[in-house]
Protein backbone atom coordinates (compact mmCIF):
# COMPACT_ATOMS: atom_id res chain seq x y z
CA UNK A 1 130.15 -0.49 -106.98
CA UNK A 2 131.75 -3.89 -108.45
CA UNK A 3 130.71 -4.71 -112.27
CA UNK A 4 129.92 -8.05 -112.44
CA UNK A 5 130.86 -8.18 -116.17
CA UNK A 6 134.57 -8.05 -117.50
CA UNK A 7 136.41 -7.13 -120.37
CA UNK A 8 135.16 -8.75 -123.64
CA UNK A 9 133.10 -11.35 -121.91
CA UNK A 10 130.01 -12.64 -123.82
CA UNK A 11 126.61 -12.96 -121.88
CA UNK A 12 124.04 -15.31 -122.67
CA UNK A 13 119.98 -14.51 -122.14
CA UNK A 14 118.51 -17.93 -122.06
CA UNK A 15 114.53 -18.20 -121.30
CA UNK A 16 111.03 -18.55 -123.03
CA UNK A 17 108.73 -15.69 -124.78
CA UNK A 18 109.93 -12.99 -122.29
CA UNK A 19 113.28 -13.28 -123.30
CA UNK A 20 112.97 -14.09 -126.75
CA UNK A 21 110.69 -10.91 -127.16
CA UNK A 22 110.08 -11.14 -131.25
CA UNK A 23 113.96 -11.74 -131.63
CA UNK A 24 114.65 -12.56 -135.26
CA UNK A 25 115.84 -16.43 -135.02
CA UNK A 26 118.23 -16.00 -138.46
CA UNK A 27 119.82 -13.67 -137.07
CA UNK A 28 122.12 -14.69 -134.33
CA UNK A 29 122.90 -11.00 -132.64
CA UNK A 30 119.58 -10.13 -132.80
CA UNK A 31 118.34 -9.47 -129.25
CA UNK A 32 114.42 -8.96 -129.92
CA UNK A 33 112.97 -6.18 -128.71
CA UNK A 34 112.33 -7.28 -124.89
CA UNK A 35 114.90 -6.68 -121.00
CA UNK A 36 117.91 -8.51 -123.04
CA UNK A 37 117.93 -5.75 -125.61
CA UNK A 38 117.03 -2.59 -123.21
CA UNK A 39 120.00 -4.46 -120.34
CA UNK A 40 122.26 -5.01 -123.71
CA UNK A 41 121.77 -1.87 -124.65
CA UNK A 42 122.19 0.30 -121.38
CA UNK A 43 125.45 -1.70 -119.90
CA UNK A 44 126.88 -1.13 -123.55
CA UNK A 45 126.07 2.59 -123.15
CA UNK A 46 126.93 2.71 -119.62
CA UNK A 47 130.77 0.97 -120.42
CA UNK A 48 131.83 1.05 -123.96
CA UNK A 49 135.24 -0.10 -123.10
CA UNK A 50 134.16 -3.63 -122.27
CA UNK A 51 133.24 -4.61 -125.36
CA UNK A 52 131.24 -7.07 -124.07
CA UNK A 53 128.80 -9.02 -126.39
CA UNK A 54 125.38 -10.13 -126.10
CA UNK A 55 123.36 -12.63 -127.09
CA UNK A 56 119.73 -13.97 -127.02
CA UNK A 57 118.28 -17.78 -127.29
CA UNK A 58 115.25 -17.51 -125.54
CA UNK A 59 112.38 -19.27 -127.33
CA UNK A 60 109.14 -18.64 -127.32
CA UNK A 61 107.32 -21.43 -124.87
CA UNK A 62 109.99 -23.21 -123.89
CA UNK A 63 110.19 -25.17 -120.27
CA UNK A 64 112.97 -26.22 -118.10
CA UNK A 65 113.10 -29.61 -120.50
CA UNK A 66 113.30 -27.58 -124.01
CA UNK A 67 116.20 -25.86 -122.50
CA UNK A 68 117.99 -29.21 -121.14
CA UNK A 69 116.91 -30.73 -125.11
CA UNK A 70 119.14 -27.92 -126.44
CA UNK A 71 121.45 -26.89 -123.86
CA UNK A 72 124.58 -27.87 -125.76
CA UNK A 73 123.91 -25.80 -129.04
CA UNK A 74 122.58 -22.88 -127.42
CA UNK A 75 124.57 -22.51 -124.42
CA UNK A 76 127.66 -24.44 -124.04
CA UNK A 77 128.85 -24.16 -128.05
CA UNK A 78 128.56 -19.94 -127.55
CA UNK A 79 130.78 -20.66 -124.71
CA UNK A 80 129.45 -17.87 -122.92
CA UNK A 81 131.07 -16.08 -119.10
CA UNK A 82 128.17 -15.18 -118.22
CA UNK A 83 124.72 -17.18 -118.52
CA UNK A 84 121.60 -15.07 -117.65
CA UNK A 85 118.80 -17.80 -117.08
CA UNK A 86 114.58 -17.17 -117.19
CA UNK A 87 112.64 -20.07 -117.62
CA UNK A 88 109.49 -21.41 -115.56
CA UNK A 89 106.05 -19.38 -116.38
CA UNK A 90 105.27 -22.17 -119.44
CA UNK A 91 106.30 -25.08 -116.49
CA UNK A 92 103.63 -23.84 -114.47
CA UNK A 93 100.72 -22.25 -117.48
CA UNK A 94 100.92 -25.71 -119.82
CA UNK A 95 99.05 -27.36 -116.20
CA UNK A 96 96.39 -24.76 -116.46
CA UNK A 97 95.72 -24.37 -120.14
CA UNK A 98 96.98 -28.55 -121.56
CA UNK A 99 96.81 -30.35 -118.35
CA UNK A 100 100.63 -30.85 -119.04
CA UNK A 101 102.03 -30.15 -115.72
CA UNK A 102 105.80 -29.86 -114.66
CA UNK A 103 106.03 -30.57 -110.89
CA UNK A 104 108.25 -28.98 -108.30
CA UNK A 105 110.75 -31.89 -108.40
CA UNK A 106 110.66 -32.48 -112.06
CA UNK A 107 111.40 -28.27 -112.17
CA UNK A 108 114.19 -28.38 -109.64
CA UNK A 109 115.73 -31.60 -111.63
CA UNK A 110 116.10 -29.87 -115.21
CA UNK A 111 117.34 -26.74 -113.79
CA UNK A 112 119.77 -28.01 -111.48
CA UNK A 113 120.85 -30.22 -114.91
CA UNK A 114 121.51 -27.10 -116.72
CA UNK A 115 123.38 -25.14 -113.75
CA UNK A 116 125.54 -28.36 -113.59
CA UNK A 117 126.48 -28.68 -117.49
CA UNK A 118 126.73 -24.88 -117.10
CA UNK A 119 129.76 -25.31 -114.63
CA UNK A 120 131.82 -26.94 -117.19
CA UNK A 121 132.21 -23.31 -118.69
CA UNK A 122 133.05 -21.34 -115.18
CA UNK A 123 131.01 -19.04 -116.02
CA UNK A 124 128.80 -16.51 -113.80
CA UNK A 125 124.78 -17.64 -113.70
CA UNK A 126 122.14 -14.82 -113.44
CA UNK A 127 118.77 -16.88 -112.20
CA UNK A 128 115.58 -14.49 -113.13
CA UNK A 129 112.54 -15.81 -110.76
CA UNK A 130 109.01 -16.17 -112.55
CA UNK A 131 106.13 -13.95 -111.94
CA UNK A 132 102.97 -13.94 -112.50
CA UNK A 133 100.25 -11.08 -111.85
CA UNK A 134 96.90 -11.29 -111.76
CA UNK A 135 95.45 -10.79 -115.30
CA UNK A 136 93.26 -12.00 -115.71
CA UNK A 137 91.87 -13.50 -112.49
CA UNK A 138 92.21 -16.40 -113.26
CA UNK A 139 96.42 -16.02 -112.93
CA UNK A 140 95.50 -16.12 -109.18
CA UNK A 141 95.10 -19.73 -109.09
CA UNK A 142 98.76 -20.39 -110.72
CA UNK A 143 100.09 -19.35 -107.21
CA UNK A 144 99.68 -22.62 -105.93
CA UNK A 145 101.76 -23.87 -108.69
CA UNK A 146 103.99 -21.26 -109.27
CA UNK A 147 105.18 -20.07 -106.08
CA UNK A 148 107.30 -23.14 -105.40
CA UNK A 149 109.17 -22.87 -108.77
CA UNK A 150 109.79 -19.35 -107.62
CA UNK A 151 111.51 -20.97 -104.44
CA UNK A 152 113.57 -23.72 -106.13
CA UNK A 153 115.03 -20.53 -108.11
CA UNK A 154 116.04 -18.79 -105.23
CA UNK A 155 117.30 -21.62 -103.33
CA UNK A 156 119.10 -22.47 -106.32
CA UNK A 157 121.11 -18.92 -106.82
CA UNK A 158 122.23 -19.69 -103.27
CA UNK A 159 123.41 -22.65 -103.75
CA UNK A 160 125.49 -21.99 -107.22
CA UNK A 161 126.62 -18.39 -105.95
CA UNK A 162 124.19 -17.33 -108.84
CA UNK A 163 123.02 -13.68 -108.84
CA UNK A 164 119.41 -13.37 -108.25
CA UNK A 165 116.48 -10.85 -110.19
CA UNK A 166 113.62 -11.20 -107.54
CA UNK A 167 110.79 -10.50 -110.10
CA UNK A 168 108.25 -11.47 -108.14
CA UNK A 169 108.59 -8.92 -105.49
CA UNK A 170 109.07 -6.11 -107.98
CA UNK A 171 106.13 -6.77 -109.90
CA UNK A 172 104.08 -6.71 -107.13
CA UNK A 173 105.37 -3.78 -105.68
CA UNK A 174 105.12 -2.24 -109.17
CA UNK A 175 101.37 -2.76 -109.21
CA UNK A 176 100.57 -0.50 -106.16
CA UNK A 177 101.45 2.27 -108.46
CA UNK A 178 99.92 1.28 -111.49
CA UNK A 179 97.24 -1.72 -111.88
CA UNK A 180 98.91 -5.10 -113.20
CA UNK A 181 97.59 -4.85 -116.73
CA UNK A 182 99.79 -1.93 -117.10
CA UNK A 183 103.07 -3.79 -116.34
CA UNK A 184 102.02 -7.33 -117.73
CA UNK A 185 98.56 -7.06 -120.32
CA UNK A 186 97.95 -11.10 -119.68
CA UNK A 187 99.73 -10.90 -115.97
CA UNK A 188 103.04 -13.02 -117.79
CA UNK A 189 104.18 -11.57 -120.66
CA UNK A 190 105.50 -7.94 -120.09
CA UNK A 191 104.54 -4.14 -121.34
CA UNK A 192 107.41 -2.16 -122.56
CA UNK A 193 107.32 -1.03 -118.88
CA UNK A 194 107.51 -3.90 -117.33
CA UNK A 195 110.74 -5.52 -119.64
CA UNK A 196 112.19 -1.99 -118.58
CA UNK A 197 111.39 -2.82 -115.19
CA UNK A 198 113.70 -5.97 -115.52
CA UNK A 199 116.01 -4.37 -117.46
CA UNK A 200 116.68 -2.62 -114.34
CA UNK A 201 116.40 -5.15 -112.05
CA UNK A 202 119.48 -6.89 -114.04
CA UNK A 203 121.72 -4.73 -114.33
CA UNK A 204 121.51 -3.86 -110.47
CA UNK A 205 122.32 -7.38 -110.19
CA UNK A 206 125.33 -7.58 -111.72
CA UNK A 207 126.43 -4.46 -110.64
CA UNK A 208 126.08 -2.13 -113.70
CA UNK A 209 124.22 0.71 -111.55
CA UNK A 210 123.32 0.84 -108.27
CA UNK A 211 119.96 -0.06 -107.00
């Protein structure tokens, strides 16, 4: 098994509410309480020597174009190797619940701005993919909106030699052994169970355990 992550490297979670999870903003180690602190926490357990640090930016509701509007302070100053990116539920929910949509093009645009300024540092991208589950019913219309966002992100870790968490999948599959609720109360933002879930699903990717 080949660790992704190398000695003393520092590894960026960038994203919206799920990554942010409740992380106290003064504080700039703080991880919240979400996947960046349980992955954070395991790969630290897992390989103490590496002294690798972590650190967490996500912000609560942010889009693809709150990210690009703060790129520089929160990404390229930390001067991260490793960038760990999960943005695109708000893109798609702000059509639904403002009538502020982000299209497909407009999606694909900002990202493929921040993977760009992002290869000024060299360093390794992690792309997390959106999900969304149906809770309440309602979620099931976001498909239409949602599912080609979850494309552009997978299209994009090919193209950048990014790593890539398929969430989607893995939420879905999670629900045939437990209903969605239990993994994601409003079908977006996780359960303790379900940030576990990614957790997991991270530190597969980059090689921490095996899958």
């Amino acid at each position: 098994m080949s660790i992704w992550i190398e000695q003393g490297d520092i590894v960026l979670f960038q994203g919206d509410s799920i990554t942010d999870a409740k992380r106290v903003r003064e504080d700039g180690n703080d991880l919240g309480k979400g996947y960046a602190l349980m992955a954070a926490a395991q790969f630290s357990a897992f390989y103490p020597e590496k002294q690798v640090k972590f650190l967490n930016r996500g912000i609560s509701g942010n889009r693809v174009k709150d990210l690009q509007a703060r790129w520089d302070v929160d990404c390229l100053d930390l001067k991260p190797n490793v960038v760990s990116i999960y943005i695109g539920i708000n893109d798609t929910w702000r059509r639904y619940d403002r009538n502020d949509p982000t299209t497909k093009e407009q999606y694909e645009s900002g990202y493929r701005d921040l993977l760009e300024q992002t290869s000024k540092l060299d360093a390794k991208l992690v792309l997390i993919e959106p999900f969304v589950l149906p809770v309440p019913e309602d979620r099931k219309q976001w498909r239409e909106d949602l599912d080609p966002k979850i494309n552009v992100v997978r299209e994009l870790a090919r193209e950048y030699g990014a790593k890539l968490v398929s969430l989607d999948g893995l939420f879905a599959q999670a629900s045939t052994r437990a209903e969605s609720a239990y993994w994601a109360p409003d079908g977006v933002h996780p359960s303790p169970a379900g940030h576990a879930l990614i957790a997991k699903a991270w530190l597969q990717a980059v090689g921490a355990i095996q899958a």
